[in-house]
PDB file of N, CA and C in Angstrom:
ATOM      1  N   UNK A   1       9.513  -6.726  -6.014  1.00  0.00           N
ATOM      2  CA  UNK A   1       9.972  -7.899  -5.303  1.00  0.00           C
ATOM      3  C   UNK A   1      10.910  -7.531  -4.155  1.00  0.00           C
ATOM      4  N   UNK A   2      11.779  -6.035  -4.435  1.00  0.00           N
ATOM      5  CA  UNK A   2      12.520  -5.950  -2.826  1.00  0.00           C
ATOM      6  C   UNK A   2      11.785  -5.557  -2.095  1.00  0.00           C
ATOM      7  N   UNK A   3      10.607  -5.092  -2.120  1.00  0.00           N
ATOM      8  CA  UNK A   3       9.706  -5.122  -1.072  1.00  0.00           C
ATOM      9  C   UNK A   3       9.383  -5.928  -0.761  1.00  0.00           C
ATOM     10  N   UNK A   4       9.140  -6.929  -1.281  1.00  0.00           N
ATOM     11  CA  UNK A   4       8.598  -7.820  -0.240  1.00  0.00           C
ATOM     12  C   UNK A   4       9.565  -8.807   0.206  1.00  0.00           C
ATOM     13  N   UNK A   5      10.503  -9.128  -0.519  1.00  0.00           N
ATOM     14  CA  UNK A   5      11.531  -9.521   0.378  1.00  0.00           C
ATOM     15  C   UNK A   5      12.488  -8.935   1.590  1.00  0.00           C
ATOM     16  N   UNK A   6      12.008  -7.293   1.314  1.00  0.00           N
ATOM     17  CA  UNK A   6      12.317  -6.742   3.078  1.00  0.00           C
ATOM     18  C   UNK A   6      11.477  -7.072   3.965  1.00  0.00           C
ATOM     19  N   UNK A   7      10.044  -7.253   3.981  1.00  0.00           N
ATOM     20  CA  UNK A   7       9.284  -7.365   4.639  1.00  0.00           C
ATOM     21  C   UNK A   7       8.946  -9.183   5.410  1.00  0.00           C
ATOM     22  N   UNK A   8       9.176  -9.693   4.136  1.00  0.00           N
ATOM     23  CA  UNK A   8       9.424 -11.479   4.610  1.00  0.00           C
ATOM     24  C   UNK A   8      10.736 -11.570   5.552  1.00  0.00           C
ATOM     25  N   UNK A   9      11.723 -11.069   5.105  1.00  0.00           N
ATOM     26  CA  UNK A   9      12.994 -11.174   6.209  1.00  0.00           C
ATOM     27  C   UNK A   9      12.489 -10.197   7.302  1.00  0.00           C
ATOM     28  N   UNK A  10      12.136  -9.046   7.316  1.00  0.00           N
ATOM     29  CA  UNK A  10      11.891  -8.447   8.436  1.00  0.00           C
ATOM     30  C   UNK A  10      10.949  -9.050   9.554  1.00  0.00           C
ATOM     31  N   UNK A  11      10.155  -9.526   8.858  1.00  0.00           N
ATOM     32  CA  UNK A  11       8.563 -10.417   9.884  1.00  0.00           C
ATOM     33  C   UNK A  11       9.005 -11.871  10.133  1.00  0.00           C
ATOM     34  N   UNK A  12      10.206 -12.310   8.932  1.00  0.00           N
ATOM     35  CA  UNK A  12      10.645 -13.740   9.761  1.00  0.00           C
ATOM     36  C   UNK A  12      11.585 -13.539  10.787  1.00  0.00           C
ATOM     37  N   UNK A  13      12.799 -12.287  11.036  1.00  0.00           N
ATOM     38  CA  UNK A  13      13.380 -11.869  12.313  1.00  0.00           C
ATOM     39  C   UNK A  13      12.192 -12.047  13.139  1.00  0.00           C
ATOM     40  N   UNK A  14      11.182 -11.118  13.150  1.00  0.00           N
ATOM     41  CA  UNK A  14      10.378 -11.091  14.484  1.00  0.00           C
ATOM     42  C   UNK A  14       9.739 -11.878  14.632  1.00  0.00           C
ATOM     43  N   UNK A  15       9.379 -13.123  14.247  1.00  0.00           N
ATOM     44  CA  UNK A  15       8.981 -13.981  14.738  1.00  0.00           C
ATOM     45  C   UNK A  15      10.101 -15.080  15.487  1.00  0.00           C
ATOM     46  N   UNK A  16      11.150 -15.004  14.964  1.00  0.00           N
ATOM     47  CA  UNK A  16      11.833 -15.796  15.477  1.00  0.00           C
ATOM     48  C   UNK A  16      12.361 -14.984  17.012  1.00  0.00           C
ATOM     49  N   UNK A  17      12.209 -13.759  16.900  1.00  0.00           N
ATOM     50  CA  UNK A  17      12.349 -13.514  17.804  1.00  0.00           C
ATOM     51  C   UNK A  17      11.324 -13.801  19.542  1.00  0.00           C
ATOM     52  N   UNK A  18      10.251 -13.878  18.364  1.00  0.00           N
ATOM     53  CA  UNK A  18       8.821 -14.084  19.741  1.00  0.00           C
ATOM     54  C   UNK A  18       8.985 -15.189  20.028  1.00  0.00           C
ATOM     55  N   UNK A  19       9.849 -16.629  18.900  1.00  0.00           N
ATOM     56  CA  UNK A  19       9.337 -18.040  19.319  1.00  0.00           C
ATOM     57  C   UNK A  19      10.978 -17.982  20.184  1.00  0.00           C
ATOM     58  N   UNK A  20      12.035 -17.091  20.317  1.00  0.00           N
ATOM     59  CA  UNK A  20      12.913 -17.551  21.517  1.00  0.00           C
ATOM     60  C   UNK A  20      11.980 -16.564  22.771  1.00  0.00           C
ATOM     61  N   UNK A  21      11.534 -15.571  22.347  1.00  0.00           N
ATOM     62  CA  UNK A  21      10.729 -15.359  24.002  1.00  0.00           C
ATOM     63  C   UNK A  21       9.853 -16.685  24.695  1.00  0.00           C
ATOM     64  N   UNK A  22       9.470 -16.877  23.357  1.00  0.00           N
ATOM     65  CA  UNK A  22       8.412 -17.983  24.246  1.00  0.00           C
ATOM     66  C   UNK A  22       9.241 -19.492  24.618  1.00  0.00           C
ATOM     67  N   UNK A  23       9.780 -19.734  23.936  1.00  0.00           N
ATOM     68  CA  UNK A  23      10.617 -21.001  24.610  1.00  0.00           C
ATOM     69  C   UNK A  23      11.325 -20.305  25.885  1.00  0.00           C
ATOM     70  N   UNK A  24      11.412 -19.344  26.169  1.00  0.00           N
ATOM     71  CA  UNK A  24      12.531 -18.663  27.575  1.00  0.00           C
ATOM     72  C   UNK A  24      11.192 -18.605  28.584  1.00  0.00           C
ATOM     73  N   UNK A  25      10.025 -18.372  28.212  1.00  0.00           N
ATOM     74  CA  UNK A  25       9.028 -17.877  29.318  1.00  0.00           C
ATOM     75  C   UNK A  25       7.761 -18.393  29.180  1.00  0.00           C
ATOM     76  N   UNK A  26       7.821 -19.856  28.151  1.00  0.00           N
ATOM     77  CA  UNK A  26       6.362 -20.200  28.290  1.00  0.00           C
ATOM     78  C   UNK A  26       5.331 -19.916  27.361  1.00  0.00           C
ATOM     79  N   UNK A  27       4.339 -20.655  26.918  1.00  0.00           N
ATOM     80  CA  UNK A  27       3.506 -19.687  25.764  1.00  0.00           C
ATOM     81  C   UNK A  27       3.206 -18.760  26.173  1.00  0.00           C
ATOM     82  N   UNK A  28       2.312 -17.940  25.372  1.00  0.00           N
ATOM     83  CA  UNK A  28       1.873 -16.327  25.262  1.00  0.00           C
ATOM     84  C   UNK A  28       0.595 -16.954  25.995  1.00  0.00           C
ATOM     85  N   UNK A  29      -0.068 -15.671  26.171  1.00  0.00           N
ATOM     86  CA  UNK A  29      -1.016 -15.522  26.510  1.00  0.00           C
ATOM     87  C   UNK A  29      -1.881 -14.480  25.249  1.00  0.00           C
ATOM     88  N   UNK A  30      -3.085 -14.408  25.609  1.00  0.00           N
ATOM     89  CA  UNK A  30      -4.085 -13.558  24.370  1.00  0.00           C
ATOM     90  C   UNK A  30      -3.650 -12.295  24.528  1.00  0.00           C
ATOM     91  N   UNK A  31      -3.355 -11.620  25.794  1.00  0.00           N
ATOM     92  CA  UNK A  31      -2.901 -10.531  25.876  1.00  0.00           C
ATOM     93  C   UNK A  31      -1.522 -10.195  24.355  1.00  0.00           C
ATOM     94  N   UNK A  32      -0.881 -10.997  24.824  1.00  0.00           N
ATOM     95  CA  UNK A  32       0.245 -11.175  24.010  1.00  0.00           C
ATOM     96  C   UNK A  32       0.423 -11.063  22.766  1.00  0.00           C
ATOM     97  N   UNK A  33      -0.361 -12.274  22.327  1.00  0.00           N
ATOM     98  CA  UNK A  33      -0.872 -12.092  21.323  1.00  0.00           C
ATOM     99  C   UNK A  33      -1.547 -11.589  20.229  1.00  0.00           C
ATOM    100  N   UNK A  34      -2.720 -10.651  20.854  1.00  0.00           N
ATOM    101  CA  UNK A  34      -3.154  -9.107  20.489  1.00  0.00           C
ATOM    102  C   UNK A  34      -1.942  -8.186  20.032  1.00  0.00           C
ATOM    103  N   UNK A  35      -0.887  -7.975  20.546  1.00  0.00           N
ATOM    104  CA  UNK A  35      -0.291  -7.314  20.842  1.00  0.00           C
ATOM    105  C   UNK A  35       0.950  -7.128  20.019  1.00  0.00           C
ATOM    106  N   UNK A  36       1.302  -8.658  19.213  1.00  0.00           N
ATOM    107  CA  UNK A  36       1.954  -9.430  18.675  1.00  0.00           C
ATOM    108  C   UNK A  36       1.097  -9.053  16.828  1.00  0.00           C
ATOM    109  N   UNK A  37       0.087  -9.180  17.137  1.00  0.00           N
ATOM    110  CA  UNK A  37      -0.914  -9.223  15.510  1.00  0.00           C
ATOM    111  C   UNK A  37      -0.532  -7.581  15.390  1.00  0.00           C
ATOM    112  N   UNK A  38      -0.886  -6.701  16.433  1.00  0.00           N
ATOM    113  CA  UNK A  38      -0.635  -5.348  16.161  1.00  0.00           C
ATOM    114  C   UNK A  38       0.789  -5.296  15.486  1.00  0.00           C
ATOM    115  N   UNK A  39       1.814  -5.717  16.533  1.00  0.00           N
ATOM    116  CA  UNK A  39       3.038  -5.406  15.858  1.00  0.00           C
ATOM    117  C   UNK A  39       3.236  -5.523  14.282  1.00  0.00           C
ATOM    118  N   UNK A  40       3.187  -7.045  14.475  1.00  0.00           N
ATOM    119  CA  UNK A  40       3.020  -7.548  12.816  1.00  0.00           C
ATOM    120  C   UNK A  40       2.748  -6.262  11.654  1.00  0.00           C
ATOM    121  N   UNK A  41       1.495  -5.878  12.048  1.00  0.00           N
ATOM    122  CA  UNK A  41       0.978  -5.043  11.019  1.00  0.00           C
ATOM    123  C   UNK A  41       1.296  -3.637  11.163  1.00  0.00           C
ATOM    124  N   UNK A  42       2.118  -3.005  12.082  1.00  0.00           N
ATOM    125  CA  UNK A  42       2.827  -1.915  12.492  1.00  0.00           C
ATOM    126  C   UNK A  42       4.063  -1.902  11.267  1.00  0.00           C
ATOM    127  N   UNK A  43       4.649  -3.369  11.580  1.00  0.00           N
ATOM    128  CA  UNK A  43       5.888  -3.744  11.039  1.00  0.00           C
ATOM    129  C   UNK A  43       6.167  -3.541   9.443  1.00  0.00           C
ATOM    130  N   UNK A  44       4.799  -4.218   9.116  1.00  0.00           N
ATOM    131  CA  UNK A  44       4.196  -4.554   7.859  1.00  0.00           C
ATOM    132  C   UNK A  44       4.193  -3.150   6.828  1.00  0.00           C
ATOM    133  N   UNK A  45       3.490  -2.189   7.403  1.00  0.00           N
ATOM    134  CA  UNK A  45       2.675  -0.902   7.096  1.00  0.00           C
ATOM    135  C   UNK A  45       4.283  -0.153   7.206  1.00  0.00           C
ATOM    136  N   UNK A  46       4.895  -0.142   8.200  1.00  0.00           N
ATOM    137  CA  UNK A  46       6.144   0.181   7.758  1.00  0.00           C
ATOM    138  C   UNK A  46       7.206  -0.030   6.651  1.00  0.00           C
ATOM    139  N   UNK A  47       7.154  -1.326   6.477  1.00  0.00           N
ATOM    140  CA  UNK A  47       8.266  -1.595   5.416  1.00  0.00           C
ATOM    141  C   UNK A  47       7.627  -1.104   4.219  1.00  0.00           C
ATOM    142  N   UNK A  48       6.438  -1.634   3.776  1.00  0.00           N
ATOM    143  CA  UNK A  48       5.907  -0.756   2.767  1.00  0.00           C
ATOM    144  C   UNK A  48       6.007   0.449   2.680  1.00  0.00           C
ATOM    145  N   UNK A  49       5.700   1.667   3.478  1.00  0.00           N
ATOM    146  CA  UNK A  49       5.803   2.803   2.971  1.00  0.00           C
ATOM    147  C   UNK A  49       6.998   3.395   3.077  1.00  0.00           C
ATOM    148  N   UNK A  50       8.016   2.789   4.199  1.00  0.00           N
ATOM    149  CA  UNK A  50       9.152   2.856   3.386  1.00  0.00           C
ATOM    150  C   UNK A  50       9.376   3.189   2.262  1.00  0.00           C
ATOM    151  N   UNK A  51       9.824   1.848   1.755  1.00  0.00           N
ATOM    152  CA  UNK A  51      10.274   1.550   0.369  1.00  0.00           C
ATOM    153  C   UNK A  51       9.137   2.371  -0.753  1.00  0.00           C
ATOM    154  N   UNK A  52       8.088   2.530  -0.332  1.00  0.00           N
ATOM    155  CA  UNK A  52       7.247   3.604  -1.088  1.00  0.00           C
ATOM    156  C   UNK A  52       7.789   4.806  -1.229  1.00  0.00           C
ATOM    157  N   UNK A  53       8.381   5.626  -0.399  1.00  0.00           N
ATOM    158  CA  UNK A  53       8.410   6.725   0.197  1.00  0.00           C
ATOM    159  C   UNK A  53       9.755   7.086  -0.717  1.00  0.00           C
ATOM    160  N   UNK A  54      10.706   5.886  -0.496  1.00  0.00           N
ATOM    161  CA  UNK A  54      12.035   5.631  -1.227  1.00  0.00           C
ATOM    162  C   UNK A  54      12.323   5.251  -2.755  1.00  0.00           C
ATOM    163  N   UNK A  55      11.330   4.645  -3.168  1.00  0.00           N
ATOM    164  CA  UNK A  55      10.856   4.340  -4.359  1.00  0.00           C
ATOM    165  C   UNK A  55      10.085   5.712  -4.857  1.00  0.00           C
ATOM    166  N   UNK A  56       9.839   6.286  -4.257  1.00  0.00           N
ATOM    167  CA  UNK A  56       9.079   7.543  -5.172  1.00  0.00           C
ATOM    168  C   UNK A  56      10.116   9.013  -4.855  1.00  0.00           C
ATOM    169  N   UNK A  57      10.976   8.568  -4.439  1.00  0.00           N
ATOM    170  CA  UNK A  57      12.109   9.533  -4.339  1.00  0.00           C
ATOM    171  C   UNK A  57      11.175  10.977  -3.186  1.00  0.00           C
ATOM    172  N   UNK A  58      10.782  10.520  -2.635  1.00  0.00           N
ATOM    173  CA  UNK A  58       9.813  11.536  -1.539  1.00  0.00           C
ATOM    174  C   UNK A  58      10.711  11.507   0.233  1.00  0.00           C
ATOM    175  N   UNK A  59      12.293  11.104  -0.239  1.00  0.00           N
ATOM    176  CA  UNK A  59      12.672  10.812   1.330  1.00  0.00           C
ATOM    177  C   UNK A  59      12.705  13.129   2.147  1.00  0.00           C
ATOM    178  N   UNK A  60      12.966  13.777   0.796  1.00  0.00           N
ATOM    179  CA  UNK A  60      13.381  15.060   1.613  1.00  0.00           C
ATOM    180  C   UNK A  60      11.708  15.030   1.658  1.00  0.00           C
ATOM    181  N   UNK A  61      10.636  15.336   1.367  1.00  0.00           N
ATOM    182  CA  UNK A  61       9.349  15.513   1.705  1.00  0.00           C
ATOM    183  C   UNK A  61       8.652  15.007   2.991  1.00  0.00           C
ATOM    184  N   UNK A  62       9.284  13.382   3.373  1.00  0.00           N
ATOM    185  CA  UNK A  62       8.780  13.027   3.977  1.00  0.00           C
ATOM    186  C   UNK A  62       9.566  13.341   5.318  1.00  0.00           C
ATOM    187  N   UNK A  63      11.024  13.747   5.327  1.00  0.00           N
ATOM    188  CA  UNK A  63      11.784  14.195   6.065  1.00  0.00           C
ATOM    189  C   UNK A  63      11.280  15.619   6.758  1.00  0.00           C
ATOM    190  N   UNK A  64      10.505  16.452   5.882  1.00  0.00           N
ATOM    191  CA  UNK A  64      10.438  17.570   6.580  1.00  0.00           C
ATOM    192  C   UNK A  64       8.370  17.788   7.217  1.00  0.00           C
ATOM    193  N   UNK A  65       8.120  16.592   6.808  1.00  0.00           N
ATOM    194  CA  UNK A  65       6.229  16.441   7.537  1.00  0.00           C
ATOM    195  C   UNK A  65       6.859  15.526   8.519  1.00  0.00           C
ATOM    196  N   UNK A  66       7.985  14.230   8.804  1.00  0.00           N
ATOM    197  CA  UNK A  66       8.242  14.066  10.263  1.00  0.00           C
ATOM    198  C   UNK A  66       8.675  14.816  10.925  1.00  0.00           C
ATOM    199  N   UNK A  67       9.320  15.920  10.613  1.00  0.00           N
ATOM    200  CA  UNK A  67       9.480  17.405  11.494  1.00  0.00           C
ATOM    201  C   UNK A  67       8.735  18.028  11.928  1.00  0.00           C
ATOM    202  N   UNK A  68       7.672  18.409  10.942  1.00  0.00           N
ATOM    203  CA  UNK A  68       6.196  18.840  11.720  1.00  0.00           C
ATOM    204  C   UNK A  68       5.569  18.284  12.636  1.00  0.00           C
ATOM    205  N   UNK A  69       5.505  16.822  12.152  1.00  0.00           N
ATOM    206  CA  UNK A  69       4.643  16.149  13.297  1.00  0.00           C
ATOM    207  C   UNK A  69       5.593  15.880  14.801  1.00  0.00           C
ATOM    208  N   UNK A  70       6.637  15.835  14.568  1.00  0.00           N
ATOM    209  CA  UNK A  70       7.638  15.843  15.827  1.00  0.00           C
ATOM    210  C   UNK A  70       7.170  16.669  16.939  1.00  0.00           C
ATOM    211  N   UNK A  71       7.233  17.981  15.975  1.00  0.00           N
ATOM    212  CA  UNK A  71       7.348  19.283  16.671  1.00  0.00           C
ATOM    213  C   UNK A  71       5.539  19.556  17.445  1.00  0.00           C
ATOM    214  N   UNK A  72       4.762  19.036  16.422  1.00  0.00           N
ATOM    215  CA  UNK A  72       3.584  18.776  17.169  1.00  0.00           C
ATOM    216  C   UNK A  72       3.229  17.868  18.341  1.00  0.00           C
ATOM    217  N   UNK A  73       3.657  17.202  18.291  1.00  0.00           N
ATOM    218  CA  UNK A  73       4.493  15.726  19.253  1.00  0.00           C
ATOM    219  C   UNK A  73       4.373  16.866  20.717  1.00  0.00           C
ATOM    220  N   UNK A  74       5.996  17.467  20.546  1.00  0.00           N
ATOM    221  CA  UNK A  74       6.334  18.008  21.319  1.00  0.00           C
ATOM    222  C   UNK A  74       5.511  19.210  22.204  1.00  0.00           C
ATOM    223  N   UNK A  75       4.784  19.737  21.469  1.00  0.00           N
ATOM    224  CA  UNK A  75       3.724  21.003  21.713  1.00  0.00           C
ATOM    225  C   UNK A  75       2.565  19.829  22.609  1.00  0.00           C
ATOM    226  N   UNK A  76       2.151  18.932  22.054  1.00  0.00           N
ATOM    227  CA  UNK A  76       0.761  18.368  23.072  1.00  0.00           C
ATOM    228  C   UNK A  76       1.446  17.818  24.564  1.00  0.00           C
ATOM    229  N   UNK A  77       2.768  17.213  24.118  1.00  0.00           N
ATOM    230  CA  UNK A  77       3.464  16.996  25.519  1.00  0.00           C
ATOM    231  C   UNK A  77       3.374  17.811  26.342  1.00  0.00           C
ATOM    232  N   UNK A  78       4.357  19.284  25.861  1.00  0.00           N
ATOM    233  CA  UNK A  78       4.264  20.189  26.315  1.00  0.00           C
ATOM    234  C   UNK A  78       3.703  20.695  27.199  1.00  0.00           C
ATOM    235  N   UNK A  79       2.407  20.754  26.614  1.00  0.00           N
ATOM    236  CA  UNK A  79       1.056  21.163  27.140  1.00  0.00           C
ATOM    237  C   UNK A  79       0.108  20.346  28.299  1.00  0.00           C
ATOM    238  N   UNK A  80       0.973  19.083  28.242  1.00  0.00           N
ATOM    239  CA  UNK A  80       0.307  17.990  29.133  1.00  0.00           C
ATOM    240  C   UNK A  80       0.900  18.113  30.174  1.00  0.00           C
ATOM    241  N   UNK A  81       2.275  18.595  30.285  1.00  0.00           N
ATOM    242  CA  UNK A  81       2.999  18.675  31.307  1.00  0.00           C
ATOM    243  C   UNK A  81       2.350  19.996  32.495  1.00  0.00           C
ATOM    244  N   UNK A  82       1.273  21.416  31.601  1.00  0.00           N
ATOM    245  CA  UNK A  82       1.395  21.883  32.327  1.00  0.00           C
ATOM    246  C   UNK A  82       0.102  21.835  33.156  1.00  0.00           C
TER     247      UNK A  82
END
């Protein structure tokens, strides 16, 4: 249940956040909106594996494969730059 009550408070922030964009600038457009469904489920897929990740006591594991992939990150940049 604290999962999903991070995830209901987390997705009701961002929406409230999209409905003061849109009262400041007008409805969305589809563009937007696409864009908006992605987030959502960016958001979503996050809080879960979170609390997965944290719940299975895997934070030093997962701490040292975002290092790898960082560092891989950094190597294709790298490489794009030259």
């Amino acid at each position: 249940m604290i999962t999903a009550e991070k995830l209901f408070n987390t997705l009701t922030g961002f929406v409230a956040m999209n409905l003061a964009f849109d009262a400041k600038n007008g409805d969305p457009d589809e563009t937007i909106l696409k864009a908006r469904a992605a987030n959502y489920a960016l958001i979503r897929q996050a809080v879960i594996a979170g609390d997965f990740i944290t719940g299975k006591g895997l934070d030093k594991q997962y701490r040292k494969y975002e290092e790898k992939v960082d560092m891989e990150v950094a190597e294709i940049v790298s490489k794009q730059k030259n």
